[in-house]
N, C-alpha and C. Protein backbone atom coordinates (compact mmCIF):
# COMPACT_ATOMS: atom_id res chain seq x y z
N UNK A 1 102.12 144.79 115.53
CA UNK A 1 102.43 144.19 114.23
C UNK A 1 101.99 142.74 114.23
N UNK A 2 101.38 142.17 113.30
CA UNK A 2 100.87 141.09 112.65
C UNK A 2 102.20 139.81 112.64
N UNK A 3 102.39 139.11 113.16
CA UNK A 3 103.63 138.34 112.84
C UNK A 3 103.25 137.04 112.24
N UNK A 4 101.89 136.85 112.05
CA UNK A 4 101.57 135.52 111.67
C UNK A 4 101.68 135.57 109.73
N UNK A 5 102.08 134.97 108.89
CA UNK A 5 102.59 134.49 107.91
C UNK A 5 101.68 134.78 106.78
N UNK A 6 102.04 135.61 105.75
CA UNK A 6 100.81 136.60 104.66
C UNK A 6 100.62 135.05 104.13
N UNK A 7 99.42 135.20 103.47
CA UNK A 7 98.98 133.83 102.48
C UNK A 7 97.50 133.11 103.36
N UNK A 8 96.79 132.14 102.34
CA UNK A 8 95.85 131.81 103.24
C UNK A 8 96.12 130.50 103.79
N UNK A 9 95.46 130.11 104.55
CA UNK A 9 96.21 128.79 105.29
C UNK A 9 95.81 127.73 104.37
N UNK A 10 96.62 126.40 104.61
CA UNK A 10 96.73 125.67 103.64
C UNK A 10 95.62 124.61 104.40
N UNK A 11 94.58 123.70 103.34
CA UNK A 11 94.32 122.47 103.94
C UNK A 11 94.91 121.41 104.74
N UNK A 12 94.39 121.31 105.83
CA UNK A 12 94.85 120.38 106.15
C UNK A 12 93.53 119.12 106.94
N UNK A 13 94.63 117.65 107.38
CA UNK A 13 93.83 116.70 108.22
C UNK A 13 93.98 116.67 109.64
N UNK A 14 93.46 116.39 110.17
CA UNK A 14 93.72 116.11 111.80
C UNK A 14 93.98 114.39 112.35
N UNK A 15 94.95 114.13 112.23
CA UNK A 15 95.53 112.83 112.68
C UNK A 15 95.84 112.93 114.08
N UNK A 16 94.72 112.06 114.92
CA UNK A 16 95.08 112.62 116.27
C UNK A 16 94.89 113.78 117.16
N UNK A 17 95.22 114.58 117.71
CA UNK A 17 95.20 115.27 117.63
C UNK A 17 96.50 116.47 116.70
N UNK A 18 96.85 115.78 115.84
CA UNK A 18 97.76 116.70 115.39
C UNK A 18 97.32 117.04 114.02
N UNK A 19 97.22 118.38 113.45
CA UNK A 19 97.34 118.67 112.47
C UNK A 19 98.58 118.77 110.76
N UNK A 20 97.97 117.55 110.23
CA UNK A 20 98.62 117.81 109.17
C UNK A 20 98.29 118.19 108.08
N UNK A 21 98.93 119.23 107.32
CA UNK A 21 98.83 119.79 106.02
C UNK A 21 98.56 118.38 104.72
N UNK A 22 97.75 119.28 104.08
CA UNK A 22 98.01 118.01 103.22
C UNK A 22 98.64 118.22 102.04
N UNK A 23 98.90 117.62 100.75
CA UNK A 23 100.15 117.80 100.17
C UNK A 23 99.59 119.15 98.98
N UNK A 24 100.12 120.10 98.67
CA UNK A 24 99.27 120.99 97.56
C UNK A 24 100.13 120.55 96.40
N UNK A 25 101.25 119.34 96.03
CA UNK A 25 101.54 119.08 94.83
C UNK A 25 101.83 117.41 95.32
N UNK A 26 102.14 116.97 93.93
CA UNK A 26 102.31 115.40 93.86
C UNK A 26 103.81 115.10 94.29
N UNK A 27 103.91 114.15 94.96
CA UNK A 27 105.32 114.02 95.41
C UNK A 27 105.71 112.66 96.00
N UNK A 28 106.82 111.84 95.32
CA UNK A 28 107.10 110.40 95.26
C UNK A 28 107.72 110.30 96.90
N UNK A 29 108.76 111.00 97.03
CA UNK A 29 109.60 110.37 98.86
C UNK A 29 109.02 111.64 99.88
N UNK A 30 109.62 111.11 101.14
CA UNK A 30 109.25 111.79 102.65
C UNK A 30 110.69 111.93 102.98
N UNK A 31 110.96 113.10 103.40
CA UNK A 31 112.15 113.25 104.42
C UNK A 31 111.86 113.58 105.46
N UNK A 32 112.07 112.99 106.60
CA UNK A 32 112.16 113.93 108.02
C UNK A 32 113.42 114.87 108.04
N UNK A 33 113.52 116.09 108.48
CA UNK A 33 114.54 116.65 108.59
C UNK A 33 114.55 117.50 109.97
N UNK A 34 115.49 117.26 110.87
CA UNK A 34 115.57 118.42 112.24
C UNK A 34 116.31 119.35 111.49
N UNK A 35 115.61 120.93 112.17
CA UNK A 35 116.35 121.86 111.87
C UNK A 35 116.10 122.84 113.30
N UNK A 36 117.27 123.60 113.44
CA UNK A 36 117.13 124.60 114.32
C UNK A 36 116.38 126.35 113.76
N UNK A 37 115.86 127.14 114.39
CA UNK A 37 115.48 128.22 114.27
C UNK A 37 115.47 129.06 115.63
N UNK A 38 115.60 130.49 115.54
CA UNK A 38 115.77 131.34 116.63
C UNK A 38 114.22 131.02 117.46
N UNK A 39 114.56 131.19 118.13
CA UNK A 39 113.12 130.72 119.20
C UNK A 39 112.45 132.11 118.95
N UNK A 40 112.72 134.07 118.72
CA UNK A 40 111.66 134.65 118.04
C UNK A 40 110.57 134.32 118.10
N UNK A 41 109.35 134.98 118.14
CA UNK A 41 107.87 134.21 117.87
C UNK A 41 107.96 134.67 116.89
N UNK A 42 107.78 135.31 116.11
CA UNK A 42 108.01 135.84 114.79
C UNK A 42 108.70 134.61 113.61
N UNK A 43 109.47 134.71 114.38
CA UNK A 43 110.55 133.57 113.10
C UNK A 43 109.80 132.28 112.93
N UNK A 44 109.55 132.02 114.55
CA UNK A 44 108.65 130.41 115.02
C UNK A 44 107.72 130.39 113.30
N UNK A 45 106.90 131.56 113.99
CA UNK A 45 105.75 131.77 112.72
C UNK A 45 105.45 131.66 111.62
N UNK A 46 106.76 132.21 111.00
CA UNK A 46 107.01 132.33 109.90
C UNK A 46 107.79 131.14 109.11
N UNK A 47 108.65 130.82 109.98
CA UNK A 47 108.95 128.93 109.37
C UNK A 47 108.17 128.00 109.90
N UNK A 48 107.23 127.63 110.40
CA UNK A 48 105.91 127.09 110.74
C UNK A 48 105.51 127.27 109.43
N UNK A 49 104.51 128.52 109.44
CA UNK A 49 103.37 129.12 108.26
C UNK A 49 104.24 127.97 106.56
N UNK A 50 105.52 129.22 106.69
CA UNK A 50 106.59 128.45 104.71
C UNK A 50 106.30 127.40 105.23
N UNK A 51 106.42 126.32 105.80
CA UNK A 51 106.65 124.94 105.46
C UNK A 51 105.00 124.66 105.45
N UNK A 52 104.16 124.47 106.04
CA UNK A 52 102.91 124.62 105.99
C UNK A 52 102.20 124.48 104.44
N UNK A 53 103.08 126.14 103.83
CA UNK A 53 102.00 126.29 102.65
C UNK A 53 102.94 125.54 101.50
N UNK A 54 103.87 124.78 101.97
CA UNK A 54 104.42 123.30 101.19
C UNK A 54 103.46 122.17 101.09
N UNK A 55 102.91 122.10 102.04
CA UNK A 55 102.09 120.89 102.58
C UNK A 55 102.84 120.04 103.16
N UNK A 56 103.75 120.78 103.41
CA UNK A 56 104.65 119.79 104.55
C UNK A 56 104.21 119.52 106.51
N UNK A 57 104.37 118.48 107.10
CA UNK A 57 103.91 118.75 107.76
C UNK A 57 105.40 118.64 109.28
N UNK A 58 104.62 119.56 110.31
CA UNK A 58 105.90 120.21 111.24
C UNK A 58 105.43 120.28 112.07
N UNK A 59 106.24 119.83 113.47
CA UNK A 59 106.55 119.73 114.53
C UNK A 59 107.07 120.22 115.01
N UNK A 60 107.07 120.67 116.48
CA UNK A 60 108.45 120.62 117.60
C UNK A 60 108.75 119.22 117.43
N UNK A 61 110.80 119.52 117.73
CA UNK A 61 111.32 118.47 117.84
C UNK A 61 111.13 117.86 119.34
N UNK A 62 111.35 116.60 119.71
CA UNK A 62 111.79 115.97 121.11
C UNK A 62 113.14 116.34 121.48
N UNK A 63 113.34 116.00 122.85
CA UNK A 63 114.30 115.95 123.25
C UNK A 63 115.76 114.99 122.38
N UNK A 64 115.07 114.13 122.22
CA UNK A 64 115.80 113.18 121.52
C UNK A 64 115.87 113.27 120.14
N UNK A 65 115.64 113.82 119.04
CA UNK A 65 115.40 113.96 117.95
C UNK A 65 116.60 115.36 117.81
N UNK A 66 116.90 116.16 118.81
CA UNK A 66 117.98 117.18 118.90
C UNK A 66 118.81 117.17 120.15
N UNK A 67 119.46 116.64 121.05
CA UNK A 67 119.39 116.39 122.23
C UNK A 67 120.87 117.54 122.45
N UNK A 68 121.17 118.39 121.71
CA UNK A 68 122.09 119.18 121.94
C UNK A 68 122.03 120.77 120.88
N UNK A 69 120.08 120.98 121.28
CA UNK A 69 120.17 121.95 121.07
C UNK A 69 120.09 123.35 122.08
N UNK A 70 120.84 124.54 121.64
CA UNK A 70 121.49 125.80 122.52
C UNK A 70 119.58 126.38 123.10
N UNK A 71 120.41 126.97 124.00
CA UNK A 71 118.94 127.25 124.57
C UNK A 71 117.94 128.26 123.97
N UNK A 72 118.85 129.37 123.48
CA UNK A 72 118.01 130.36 122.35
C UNK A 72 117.67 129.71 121.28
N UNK A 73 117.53 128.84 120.94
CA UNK A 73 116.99 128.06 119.90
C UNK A 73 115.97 127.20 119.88
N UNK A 74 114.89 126.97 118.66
CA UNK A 74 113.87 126.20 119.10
C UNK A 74 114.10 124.78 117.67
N UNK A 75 113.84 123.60 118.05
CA UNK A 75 114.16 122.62 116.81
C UNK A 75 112.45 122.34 116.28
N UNK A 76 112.97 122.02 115.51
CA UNK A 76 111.38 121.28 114.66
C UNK A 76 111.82 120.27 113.51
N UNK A 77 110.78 119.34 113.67
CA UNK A 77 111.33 118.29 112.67
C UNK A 77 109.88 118.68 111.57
N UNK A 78 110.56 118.33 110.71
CA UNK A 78 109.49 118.51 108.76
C UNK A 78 109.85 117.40 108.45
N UNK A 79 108.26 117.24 107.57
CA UNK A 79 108.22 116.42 106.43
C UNK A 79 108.49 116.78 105.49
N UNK A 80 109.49 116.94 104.46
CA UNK A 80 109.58 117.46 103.30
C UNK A 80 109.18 116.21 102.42
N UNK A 81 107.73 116.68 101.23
CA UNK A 81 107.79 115.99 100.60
C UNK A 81 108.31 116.62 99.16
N UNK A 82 108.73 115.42 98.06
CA UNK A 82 109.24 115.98 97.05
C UNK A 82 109.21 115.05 95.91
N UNK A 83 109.15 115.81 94.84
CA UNK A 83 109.24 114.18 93.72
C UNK A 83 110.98 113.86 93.49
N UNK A 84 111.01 112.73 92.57
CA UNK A 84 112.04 112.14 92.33
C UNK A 84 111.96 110.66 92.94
N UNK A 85 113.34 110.12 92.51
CA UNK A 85 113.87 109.22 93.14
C UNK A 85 114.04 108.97 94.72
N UNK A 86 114.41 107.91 95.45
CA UNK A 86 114.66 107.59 96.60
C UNK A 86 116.19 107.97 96.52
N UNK A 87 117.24 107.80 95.81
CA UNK A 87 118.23 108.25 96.00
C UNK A 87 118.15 110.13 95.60
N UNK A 88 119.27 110.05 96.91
CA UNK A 88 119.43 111.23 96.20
C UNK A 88 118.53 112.48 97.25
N UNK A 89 117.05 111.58 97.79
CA UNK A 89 116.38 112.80 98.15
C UNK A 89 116.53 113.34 99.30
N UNK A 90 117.24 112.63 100.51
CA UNK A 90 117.46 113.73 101.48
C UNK A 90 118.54 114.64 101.11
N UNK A 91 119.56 114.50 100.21
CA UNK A 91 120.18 115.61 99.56
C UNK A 91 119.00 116.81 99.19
N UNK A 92 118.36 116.06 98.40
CA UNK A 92 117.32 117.22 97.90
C UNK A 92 116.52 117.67 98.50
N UNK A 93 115.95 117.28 99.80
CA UNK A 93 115.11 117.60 100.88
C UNK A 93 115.95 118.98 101.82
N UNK A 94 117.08 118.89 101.83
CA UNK A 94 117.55 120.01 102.19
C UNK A 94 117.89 121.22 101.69
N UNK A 95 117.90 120.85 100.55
CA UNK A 95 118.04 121.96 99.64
C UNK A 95 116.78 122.59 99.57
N UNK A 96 115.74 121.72 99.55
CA UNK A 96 114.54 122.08 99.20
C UNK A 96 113.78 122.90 100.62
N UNK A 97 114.13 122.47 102.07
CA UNK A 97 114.16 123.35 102.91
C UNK A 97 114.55 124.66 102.83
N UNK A 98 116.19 124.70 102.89
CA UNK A 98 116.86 126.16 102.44
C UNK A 98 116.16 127.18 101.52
N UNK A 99 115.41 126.54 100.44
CA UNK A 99 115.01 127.61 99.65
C UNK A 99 114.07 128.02 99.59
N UNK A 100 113.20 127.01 100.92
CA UNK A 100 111.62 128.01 101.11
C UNK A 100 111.56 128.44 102.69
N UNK A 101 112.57 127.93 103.46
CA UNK A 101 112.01 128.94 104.67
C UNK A 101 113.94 129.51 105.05
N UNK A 102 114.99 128.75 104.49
CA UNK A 102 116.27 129.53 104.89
C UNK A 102 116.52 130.55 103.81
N UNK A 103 115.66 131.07 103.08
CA UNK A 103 116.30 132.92 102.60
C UNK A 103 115.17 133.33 103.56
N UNK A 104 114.10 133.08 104.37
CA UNK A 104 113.60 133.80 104.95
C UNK A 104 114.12 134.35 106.57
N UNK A 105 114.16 132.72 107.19
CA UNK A 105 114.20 132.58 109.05
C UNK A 105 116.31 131.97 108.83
N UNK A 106 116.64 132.24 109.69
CA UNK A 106 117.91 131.98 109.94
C UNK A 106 118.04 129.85 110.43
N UNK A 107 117.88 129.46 109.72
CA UNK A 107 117.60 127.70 109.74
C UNK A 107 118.78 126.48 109.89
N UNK A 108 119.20 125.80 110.70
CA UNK A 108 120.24 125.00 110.78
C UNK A 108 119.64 123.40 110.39
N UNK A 109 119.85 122.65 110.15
CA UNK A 109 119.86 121.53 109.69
C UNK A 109 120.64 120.48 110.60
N UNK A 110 120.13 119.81 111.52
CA UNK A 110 121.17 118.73 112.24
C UNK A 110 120.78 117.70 112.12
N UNK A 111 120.20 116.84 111.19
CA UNK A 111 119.46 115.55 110.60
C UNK A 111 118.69 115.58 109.74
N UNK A 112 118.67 114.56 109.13
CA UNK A 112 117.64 114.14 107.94
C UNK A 112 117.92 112.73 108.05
N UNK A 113 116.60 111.95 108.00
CA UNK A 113 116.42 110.98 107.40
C UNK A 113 115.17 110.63 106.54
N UNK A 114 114.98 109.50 105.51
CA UNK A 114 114.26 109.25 104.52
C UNK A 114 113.24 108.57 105.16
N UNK A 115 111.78 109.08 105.15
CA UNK A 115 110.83 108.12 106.01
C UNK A 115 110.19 107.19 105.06
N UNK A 116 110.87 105.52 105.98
CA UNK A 116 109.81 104.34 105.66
C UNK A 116 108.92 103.88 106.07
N UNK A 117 107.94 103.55 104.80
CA UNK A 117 106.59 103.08 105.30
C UNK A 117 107.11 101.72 105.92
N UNK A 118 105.71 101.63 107.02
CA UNK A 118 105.76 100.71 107.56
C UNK A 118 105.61 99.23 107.03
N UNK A 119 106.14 98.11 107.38
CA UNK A 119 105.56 96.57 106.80
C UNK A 119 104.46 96.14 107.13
N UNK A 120 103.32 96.32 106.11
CA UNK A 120 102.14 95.27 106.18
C UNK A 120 102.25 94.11 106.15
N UNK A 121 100.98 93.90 106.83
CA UNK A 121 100.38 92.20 107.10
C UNK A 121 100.38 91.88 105.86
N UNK A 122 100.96 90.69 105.49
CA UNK A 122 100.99 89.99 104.09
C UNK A 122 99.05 89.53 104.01
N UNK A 123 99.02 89.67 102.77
CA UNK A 123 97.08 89.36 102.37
C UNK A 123 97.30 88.66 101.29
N UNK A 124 95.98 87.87 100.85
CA UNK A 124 95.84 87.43 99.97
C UNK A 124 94.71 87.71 99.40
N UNK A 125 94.60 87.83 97.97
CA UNK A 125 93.49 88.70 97.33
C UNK A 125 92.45 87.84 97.01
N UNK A 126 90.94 87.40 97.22
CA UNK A 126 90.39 86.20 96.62
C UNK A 126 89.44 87.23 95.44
N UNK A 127 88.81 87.12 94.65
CA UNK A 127 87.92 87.69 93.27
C UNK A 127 87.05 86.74 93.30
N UNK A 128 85.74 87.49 93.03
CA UNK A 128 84.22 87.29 93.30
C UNK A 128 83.53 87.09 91.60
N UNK A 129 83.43 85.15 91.06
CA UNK A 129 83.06 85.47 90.08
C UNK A 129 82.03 84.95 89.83
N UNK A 130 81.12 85.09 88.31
CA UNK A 130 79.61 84.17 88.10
C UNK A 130 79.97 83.04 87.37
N UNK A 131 79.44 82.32 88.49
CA UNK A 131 79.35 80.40 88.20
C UNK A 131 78.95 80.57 87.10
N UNK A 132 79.00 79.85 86.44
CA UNK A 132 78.85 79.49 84.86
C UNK A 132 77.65 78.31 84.66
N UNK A 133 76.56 78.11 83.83
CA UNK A 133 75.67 77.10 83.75
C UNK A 133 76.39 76.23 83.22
N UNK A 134 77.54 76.16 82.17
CA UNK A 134 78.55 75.19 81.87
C UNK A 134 78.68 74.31 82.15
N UNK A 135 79.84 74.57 83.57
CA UNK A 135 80.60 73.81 84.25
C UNK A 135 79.90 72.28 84.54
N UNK A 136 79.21 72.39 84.62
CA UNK A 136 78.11 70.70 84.45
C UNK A 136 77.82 70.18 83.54
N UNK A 137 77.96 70.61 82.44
CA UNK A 137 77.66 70.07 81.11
C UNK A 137 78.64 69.48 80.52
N UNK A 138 78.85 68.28 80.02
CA UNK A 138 79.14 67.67 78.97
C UNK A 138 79.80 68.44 78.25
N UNK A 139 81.80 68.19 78.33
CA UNK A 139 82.17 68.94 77.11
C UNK A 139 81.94 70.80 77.44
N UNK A 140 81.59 70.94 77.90
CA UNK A 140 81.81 72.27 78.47
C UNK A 140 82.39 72.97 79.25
N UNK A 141 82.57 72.18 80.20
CA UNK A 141 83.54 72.70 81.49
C UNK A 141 84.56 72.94 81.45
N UNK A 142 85.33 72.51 80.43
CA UNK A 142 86.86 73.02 80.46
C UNK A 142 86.69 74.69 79.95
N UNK A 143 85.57 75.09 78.88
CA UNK A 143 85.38 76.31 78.56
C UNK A 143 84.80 77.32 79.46
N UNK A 144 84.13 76.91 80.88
CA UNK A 144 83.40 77.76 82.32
C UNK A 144 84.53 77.86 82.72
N UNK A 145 85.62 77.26 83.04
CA UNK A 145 86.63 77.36 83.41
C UNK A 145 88.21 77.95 83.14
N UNK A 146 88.00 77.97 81.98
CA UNK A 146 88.91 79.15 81.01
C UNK A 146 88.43 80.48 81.04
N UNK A 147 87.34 80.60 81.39
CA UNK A 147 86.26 81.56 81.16
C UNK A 147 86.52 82.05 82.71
N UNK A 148 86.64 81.62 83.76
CA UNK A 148 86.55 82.12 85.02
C UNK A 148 88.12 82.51 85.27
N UNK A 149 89.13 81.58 85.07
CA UNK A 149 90.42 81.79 84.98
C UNK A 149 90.87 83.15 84.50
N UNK A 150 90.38 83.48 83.10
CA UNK A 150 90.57 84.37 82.74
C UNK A 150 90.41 86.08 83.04
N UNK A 151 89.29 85.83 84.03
CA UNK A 151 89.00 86.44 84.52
C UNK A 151 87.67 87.39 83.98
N UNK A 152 87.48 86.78 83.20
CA UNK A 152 86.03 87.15 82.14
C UNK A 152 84.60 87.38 82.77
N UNK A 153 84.36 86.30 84.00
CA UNK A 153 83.20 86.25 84.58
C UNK A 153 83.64 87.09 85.85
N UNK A 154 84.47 87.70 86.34
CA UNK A 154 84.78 88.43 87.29
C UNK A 154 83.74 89.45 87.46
N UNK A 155 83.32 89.35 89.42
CA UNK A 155 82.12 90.68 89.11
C UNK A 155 82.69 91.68 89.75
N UNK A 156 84.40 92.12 89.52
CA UNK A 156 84.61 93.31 89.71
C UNK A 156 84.44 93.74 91.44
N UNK A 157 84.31 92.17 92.14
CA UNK A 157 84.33 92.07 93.66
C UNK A 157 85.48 91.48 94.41
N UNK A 158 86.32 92.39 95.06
CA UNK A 158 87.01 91.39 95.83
C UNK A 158 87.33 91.45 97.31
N UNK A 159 88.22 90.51 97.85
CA UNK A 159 88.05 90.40 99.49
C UNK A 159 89.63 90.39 99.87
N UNK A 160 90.08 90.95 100.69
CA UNK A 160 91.65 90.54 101.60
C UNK A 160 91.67 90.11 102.46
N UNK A 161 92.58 88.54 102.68
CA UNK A 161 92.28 87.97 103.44
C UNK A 161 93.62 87.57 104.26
N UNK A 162 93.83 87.22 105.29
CA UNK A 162 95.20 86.41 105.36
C UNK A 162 95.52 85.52 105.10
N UNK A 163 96.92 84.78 104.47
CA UNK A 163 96.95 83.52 103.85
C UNK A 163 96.48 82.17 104.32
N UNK A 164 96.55 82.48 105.32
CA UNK A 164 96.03 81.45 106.42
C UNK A 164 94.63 81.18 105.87
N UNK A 165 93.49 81.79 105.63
CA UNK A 165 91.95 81.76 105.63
C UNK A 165 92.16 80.78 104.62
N UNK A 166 91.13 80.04 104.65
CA UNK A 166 90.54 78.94 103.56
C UNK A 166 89.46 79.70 102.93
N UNK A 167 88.53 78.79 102.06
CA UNK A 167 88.12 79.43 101.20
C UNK A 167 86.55 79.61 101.53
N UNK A 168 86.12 78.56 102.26
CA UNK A 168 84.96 78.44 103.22
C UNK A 168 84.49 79.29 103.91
N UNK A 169 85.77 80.30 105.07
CA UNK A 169 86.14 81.12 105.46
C UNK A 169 85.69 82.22 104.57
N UNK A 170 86.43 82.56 103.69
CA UNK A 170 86.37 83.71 102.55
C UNK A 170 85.16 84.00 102.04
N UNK A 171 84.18 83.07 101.71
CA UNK A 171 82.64 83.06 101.37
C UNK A 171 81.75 83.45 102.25
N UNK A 172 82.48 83.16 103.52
CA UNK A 172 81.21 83.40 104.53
C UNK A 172 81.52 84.75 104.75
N UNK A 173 82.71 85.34 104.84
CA UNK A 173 83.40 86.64 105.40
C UNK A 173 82.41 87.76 103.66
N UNK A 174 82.25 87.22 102.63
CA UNK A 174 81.93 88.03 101.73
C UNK A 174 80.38 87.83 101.95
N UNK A 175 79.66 86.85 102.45
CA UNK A 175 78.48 87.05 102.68
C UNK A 175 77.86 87.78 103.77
N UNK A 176 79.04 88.21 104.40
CA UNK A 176 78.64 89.20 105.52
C UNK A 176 79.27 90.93 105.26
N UNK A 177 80.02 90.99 104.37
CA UNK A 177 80.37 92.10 104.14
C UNK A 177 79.68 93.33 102.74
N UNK A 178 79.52 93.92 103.47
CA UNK A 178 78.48 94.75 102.33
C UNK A 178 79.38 96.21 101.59
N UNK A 179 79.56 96.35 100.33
CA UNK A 179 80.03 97.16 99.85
C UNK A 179 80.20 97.25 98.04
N UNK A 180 79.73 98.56 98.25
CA UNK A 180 79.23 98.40 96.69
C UNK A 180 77.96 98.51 96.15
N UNK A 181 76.99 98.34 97.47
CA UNK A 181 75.94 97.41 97.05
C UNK A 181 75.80 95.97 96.79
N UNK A 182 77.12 95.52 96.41
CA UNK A 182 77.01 93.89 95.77
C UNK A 182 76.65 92.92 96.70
N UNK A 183 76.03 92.27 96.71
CA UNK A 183 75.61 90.86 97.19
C UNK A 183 75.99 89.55 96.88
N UNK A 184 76.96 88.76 97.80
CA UNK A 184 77.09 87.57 97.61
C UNK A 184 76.54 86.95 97.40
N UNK A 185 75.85 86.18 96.64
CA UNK A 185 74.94 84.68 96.68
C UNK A 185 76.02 83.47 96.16
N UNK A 186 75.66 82.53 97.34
CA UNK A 186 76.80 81.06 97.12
C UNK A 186 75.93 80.60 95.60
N UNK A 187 74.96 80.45 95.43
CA UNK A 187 73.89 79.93 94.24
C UNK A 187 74.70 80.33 92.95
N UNK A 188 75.30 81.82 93.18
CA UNK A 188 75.82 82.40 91.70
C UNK A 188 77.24 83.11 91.60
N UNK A 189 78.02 82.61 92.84
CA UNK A 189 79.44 82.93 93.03
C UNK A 189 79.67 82.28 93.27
N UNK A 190 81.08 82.16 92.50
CA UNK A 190 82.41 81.42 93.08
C UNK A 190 83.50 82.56 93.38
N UNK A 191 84.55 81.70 94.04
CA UNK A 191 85.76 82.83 94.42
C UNK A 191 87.07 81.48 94.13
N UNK A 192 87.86 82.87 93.92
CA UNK A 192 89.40 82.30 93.26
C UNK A 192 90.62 83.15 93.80
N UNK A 193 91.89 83.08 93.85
CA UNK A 193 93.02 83.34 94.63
C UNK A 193 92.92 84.44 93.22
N UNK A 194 93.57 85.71 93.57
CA UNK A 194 94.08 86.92 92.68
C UNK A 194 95.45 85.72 91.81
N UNK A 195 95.90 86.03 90.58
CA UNK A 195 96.52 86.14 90.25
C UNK A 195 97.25 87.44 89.87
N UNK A 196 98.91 87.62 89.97
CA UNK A 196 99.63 88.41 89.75
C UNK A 196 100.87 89.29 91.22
N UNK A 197 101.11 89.98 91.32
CA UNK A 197 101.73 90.42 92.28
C UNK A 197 101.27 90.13 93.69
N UNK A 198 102.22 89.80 94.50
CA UNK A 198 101.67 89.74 95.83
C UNK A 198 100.89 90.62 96.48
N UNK A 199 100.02 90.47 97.22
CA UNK A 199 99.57 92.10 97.87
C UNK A 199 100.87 92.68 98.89
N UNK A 200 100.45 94.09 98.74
CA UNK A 200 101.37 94.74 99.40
C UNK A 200 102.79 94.48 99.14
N UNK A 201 102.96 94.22 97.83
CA UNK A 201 104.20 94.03 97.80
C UNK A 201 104.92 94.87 97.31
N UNK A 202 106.17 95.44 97.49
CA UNK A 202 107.17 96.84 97.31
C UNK A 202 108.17 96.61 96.94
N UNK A 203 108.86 97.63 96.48
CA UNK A 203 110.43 97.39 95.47
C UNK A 203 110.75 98.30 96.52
N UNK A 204 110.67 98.83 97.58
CA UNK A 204 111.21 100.22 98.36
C UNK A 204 112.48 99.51 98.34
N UNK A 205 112.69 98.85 99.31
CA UNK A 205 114.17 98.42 99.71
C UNK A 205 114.44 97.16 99.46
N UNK A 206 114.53 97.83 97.68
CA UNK A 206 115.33 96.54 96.89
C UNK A 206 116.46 97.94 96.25
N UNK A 207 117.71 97.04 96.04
CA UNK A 207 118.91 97.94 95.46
C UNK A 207 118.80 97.85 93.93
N UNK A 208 119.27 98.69 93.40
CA UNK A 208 119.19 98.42 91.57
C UNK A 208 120.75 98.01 91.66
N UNK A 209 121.50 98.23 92.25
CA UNK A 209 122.63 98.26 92.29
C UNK A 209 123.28 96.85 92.78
């Protein structure tokens, strides 16, 4: 008998050497969740395969991630992804387990937590724009300059940098970087700090409350 899981296998990436599914719907949070299952190869298979054709992606657990599981038993930790809110979703991450591989494999649940992205390097955004014949003229320059501010002469080029870099720095780093096709020339660019949100910046773990 066939014990491997009806359906066709789902896409996935190879991170590492590990294979992960990739997502077959749109979905806002991550839960990690340990759960137990009968060690069976059969069962293994079959809650492997269901979570799989979630696009969830699954593991054996570590030692440490279950450190008091029975010996007929095998653990595995999932990614359950899911839409919604941040509150609320490892509630819903378990539920959402139960109802695609616990009416099938016999499934215990001994953790969940909500996975956070990691903290990026703070950047700063500089924008790649065309000097203006203006700016030298008589009575004009305040208008090359409203004009660049605005973001009007923008050529739709930009660079990340750390806050630290000057701007000297930033020109030379765009005259060496190729993408797009676009070409720096100092003759017919200038560059300017992004206005608007910080880069990389997140509301994750801010409270509404």
């Amino acid at each position: 008998m066939d014990d491997s899981p009806s359906g066709g296998s789902p896409i996935s990436a190879a991170v590492g050497e590990l294979e992960v599914p990739l997502p077959t719907a749109g979905f806002d949070e991550r839960v990690d969740l340990v759960f137990r299952a009968p060690k069976r190869g059969r069962d293994q298979l079959l809650a492997k395969g269901l979570c799989e054709q979630q696009g969830w992606a699954i593991r054996p657990a570590d030692e440490q991630e279950d450190p008091g599981r029975p010996d007929d038993q095998i653990t595995y930790v999932v990614e359950v992804r899911l839409p919604g809110s941040r509150r609320g979703a490892e509630t819903g991450a378990r539920q959402r387990l139960l109802e695609v591989v616990g009416k099938h494999v016999s499934v215990t649940i001994v953790g969940g937590s909500l996975v956070r992205a990691e903290a990026s390097d703070p950047m700063v955004t500089w924008r790649v724009f065309r000097e203006s014949s203006w700016r030298n003229r008589r009575g004009l320059g305040w208008l090359a300059s409203l004009r660049t501010q605005s973001g009007l002469a923008d050529e739709q080029r930009t660079i990340g940098v750390a806050p630290s870099v000057e701007e000297a720095e930033v020109r030379e780093l765009l005259g060496r970087q190729r993408l797009g096709g676009f070409e720096f020339d100092e003759s017919r660019h200038g560059v300017r700090k992004s206005v608007g949100p910080k880069a990389n910046e997140t509301d994750e773990d801010e409270s509404p409350w």
